[in-house]
N, C-alpha and C. Protein backbone atom coordinates (compact mmCIF):
# COMPACT_ATOMS: atom_id res chain seq x y z
N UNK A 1 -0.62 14.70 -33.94
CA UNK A 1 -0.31 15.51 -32.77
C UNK A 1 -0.40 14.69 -31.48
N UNK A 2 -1.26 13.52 -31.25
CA UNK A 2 -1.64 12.54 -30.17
C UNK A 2 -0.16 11.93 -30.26
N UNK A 3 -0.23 11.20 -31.25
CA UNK A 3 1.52 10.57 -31.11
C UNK A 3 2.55 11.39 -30.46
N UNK A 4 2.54 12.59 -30.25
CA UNK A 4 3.68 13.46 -30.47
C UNK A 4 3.85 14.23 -28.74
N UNK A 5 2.48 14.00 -28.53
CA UNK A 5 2.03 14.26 -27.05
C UNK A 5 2.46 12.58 -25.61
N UNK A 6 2.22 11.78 -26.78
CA UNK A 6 2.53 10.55 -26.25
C UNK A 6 3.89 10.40 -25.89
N UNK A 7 4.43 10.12 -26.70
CA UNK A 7 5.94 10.26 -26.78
C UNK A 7 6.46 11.29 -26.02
N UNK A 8 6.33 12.18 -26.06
CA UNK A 8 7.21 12.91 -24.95
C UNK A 8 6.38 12.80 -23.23
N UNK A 9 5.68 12.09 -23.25
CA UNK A 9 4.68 11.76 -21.88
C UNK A 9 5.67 10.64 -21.82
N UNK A 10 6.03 9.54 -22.57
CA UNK A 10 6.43 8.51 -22.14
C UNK A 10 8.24 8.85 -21.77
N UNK A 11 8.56 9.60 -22.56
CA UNK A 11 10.14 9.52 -22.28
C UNK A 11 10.09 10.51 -21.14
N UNK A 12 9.33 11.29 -20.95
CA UNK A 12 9.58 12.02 -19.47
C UNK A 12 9.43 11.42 -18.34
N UNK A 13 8.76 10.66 -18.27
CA UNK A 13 8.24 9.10 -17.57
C UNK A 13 9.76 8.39 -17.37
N UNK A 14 10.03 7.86 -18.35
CA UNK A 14 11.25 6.96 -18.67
C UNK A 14 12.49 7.82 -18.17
N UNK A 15 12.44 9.42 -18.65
CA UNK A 15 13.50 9.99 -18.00
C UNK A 15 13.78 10.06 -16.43
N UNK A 16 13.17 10.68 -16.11
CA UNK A 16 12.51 10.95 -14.50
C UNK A 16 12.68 9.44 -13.81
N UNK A 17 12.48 8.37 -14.06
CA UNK A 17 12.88 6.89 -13.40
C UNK A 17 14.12 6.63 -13.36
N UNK A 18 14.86 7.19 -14.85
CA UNK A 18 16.42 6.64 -14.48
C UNK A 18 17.10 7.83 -13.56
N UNK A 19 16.63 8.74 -13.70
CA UNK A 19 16.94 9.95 -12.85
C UNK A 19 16.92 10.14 -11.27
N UNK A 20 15.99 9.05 -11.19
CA UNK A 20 15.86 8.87 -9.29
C UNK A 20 16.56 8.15 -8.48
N UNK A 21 17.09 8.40 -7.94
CA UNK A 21 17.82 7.41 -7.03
C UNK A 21 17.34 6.75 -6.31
N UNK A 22 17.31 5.66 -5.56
CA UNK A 22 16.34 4.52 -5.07
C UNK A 22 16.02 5.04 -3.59
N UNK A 23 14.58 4.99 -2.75
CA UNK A 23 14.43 5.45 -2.05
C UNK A 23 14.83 4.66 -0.75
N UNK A 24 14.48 4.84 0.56
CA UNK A 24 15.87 4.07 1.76
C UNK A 24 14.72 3.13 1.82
N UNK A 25 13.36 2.50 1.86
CA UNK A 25 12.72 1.35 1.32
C UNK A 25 11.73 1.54 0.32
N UNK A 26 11.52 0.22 -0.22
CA UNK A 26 10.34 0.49 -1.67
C UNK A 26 9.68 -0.89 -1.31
N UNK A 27 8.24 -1.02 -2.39
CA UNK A 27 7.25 -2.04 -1.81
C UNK A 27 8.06 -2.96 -3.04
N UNK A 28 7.50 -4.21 -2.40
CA UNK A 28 7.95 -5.36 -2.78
C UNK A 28 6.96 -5.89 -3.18
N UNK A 29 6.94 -6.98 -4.23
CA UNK A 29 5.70 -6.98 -5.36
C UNK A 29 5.74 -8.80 -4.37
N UNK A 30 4.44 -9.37 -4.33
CA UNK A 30 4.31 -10.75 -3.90
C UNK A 30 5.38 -11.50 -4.83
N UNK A 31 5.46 -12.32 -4.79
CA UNK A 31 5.85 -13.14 -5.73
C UNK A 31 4.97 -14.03 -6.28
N UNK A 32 3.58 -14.11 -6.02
CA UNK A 32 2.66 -14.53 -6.87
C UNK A 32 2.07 -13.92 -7.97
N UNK A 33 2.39 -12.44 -7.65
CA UNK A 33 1.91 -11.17 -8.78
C UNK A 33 3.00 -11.80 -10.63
N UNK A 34 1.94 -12.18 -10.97
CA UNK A 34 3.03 -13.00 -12.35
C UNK A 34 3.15 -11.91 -13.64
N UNK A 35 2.01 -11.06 -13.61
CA UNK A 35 2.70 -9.88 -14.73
C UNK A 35 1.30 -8.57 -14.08
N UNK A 36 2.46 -8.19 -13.33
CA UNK A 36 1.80 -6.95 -12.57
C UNK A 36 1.74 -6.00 -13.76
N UNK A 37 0.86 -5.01 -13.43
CA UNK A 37 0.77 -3.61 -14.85
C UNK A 37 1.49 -3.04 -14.45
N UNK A 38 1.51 -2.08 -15.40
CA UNK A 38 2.96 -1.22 -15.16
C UNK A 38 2.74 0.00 -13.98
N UNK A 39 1.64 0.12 -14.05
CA UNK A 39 1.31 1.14 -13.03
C UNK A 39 1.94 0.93 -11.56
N UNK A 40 1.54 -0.63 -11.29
CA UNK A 40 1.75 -1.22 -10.30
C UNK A 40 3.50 -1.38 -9.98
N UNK A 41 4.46 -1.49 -11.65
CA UNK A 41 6.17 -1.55 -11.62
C UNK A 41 6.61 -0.43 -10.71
N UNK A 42 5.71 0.48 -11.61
CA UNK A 42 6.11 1.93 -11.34
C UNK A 42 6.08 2.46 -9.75
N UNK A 43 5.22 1.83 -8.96
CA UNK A 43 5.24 2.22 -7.52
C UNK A 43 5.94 1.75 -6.94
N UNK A 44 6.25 0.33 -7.42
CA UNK A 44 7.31 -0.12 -6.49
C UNK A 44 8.65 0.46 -6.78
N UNK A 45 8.86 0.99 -7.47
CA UNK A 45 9.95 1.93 -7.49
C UNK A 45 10.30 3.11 -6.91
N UNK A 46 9.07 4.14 -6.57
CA UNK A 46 8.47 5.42 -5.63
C UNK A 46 9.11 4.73 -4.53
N UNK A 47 9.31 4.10 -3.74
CA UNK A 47 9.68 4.30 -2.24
C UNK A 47 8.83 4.75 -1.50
N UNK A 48 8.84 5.25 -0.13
CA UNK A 48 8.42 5.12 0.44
C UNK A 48 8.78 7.00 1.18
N UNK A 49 7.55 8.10 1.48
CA UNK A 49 8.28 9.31 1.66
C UNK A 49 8.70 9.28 3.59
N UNK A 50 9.11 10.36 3.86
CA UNK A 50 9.73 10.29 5.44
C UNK A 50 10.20 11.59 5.78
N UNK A 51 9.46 11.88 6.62
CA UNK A 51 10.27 12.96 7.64
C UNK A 51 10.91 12.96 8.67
N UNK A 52 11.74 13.26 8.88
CA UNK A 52 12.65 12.99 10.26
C UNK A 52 12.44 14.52 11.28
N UNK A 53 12.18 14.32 12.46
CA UNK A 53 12.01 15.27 13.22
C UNK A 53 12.07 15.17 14.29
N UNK A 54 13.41 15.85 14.65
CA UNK A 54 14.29 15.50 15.96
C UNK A 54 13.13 15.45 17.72
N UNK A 55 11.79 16.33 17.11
CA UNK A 55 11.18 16.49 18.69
C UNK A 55 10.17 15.04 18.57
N UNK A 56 9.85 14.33 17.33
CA UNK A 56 9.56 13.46 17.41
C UNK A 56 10.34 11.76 17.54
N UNK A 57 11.23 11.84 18.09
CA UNK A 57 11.90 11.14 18.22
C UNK A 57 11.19 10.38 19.21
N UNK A 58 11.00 10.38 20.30
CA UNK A 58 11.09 9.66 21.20
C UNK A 58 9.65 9.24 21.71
N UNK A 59 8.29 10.11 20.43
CA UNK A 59 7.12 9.62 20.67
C UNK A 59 6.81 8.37 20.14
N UNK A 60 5.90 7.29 20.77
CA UNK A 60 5.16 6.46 20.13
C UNK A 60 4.29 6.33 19.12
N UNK A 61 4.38 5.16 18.34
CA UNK A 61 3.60 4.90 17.09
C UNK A 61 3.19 6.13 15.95
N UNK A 62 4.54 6.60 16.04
CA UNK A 62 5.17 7.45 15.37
C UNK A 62 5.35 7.04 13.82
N UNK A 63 5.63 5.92 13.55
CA UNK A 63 5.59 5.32 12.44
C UNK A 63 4.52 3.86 12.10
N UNK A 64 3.95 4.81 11.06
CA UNK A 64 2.62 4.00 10.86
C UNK A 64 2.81 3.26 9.50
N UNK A 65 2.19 2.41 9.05
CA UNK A 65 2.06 1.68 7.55
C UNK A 65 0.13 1.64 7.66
N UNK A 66 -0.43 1.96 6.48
CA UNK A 66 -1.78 1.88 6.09
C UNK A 66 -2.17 0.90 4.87
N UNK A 67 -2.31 -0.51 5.51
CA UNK A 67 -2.54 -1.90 3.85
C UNK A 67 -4.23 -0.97 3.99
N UNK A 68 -3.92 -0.50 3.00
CA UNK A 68 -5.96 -0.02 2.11
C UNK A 68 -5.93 -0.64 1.42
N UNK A 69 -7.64 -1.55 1.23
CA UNK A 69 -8.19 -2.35 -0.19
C UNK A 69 -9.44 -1.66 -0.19
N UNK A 70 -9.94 -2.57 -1.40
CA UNK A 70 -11.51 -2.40 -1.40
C UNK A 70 -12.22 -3.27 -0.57
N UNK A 71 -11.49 -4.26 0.20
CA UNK A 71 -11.42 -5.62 1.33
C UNK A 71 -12.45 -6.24 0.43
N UNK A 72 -13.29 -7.47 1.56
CA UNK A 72 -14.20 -8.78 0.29
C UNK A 72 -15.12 -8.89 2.11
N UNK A 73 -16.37 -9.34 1.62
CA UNK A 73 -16.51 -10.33 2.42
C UNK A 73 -16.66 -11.63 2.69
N UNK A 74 -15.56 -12.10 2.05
CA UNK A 74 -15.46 -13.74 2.22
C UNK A 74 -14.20 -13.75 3.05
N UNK A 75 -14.72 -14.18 4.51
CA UNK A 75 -13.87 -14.04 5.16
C UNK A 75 -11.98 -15.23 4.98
N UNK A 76 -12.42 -16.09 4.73
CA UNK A 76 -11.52 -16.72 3.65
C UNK A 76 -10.58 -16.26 3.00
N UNK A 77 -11.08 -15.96 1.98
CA UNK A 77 -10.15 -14.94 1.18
C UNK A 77 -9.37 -13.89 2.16
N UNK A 78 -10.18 -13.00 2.76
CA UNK A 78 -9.73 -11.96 3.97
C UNK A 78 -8.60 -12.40 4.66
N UNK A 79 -8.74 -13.63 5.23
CA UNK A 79 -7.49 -13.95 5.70
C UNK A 79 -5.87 -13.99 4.84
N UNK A 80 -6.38 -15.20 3.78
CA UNK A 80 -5.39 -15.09 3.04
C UNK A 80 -4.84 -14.97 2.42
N UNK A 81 -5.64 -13.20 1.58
CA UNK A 81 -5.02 -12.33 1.36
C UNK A 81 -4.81 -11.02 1.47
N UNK A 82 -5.70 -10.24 2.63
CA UNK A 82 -5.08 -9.04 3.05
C UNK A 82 -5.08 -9.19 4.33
N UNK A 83 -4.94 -10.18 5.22
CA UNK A 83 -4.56 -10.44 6.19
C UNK A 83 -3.06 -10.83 6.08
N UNK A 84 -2.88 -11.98 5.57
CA UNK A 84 -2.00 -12.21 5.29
C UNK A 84 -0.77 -11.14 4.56
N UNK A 85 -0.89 -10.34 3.92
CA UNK A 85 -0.36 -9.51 3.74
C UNK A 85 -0.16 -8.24 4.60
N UNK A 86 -1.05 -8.36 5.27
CA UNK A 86 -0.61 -7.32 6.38
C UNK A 86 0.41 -7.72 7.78
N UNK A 87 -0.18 -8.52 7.90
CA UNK A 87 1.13 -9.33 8.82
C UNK A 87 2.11 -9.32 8.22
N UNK A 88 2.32 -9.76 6.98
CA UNK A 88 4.04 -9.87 6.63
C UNK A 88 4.62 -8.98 6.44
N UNK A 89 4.02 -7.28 6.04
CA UNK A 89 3.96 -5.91 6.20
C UNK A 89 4.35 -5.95 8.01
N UNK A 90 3.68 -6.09 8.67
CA UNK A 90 4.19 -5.92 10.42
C UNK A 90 5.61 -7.08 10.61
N UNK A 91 5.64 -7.64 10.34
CA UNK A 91 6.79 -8.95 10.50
C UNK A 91 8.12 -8.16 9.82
N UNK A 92 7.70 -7.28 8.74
CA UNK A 92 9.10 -6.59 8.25
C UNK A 92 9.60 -5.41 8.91
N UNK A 93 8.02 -5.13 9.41
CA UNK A 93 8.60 -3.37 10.16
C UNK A 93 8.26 -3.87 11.70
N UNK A 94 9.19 -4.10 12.22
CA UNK A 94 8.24 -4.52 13.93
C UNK A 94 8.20 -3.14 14.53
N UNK A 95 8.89 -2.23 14.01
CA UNK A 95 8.75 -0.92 14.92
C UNK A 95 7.69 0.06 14.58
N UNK A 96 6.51 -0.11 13.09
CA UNK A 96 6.08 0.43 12.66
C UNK A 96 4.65 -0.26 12.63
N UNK A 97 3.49 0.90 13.24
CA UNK A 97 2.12 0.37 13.85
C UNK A 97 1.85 -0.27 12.42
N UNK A 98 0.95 -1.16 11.86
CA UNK A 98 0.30 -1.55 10.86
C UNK A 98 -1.50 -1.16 11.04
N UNK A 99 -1.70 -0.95 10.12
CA UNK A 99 -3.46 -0.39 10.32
C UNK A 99 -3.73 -1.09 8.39
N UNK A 100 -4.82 -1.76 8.86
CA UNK A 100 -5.55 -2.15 7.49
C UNK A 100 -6.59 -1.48 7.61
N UNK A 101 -6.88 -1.16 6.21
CA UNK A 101 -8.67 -0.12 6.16
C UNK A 101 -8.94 -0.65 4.73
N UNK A 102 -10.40 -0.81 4.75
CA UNK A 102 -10.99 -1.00 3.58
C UNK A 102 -11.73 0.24 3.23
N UNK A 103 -11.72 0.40 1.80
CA UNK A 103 -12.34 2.04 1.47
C UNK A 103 -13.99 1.92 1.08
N UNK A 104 -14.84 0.70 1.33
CA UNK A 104 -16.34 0.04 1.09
C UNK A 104 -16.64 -0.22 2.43
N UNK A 105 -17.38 1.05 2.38
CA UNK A 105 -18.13 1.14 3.42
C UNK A 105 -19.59 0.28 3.82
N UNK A 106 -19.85 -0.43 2.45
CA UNK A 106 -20.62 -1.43 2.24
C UNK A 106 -20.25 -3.14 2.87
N UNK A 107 -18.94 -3.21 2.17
CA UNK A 107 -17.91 -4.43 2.87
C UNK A 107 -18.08 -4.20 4.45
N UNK A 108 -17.82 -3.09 4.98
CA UNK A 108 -17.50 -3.30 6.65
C UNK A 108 -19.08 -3.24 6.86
N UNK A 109 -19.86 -3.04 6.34
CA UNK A 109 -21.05 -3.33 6.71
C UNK A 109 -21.68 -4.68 7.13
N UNK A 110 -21.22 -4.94 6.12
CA UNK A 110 -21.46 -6.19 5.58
C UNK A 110 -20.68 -7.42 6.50
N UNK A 111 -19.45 -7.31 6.77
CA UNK A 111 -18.44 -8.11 7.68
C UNK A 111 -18.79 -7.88 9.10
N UNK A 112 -19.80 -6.30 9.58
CA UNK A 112 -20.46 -6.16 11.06
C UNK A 112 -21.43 -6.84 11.16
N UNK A 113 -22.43 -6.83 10.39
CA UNK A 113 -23.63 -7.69 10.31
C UNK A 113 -23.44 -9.17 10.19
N UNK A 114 -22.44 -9.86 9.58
CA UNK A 114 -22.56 -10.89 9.59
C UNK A 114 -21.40 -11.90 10.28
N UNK A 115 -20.54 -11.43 11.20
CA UNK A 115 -19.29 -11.93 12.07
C UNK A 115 -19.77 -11.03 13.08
N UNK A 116 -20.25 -10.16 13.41
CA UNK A 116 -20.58 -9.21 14.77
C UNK A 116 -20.00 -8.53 14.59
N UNK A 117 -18.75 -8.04 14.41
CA UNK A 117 -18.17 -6.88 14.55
C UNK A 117 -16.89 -6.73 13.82
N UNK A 118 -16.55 -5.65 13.48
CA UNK A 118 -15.62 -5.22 12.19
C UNK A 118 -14.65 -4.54 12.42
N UNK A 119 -13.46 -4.99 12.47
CA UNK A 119 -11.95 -4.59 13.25
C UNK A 119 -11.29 -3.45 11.78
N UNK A 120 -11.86 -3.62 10.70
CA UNK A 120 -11.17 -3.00 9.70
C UNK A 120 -11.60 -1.52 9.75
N UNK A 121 -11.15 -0.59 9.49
CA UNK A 121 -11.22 0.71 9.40
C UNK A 121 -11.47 1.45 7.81
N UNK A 122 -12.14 3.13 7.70
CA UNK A 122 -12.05 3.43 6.65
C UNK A 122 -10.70 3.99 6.84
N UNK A 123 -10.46 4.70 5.13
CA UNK A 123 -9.82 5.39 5.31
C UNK A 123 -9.65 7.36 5.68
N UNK A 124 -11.02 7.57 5.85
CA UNK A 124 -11.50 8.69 6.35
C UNK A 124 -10.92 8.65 8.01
């Protein structure tokens, strides 16, 4: 009965993907990512959602992007790789605010106490 539950989990899966039409942008996998999981295929395919709303037109930072990790504190690493990735995230959208947040509230602890002060945000 597990098999039987599987299988139709997977082809509804499989159905529903060829069924979508591609959204007006989708995330783009690094090119260092050498065998991403599938979980990870699968989003980059989701796109990206959007509302359009004519009275918001003409407000500011109206369009936001949110890079969330679990961040590190090796500031090292930090740079060059969710720094670095967030910039090239702002470099693609120049019209769209960029905000990085780490969801370890321990990490930004940790990065205040020991650099002075902590530019990263939760996601609360």
């Amino acid at each position: 009965m597990k098999s039987w539950k599987k299988l139709l989990a997977v082809s509804a899966a499989c159905s529903s993907m060829l069924l979508c039409t591609p959204a007006d942008a989708a995330y783009q996998l690094n090119e260092e990512v050498a065998n991403p999981p599938a979980a990870l295929q699968m989003a980059t395919q989701i796109g990206v959602l959007k509302y359009d709303n004519p009275n918001m037109q003409a407000v500011a930072n109206k369009d936001a992007i949110v890079v969330l990790s679990f961040g590190t504190t090796f500031k090292d690493q930090r740079a060059k790789a969710i720094d670095a990735t967030a910039n090239a995230i702002a470099a693609a959208h120049p019209n769209a605010k960029v905000v990085t947040a780490f969801t370890s509230h321990i990490v930004i602890k940790h990065i205040a106490e020991n650099e002075g002060k902590c530019d990263y945000m939760t996601p609360e």
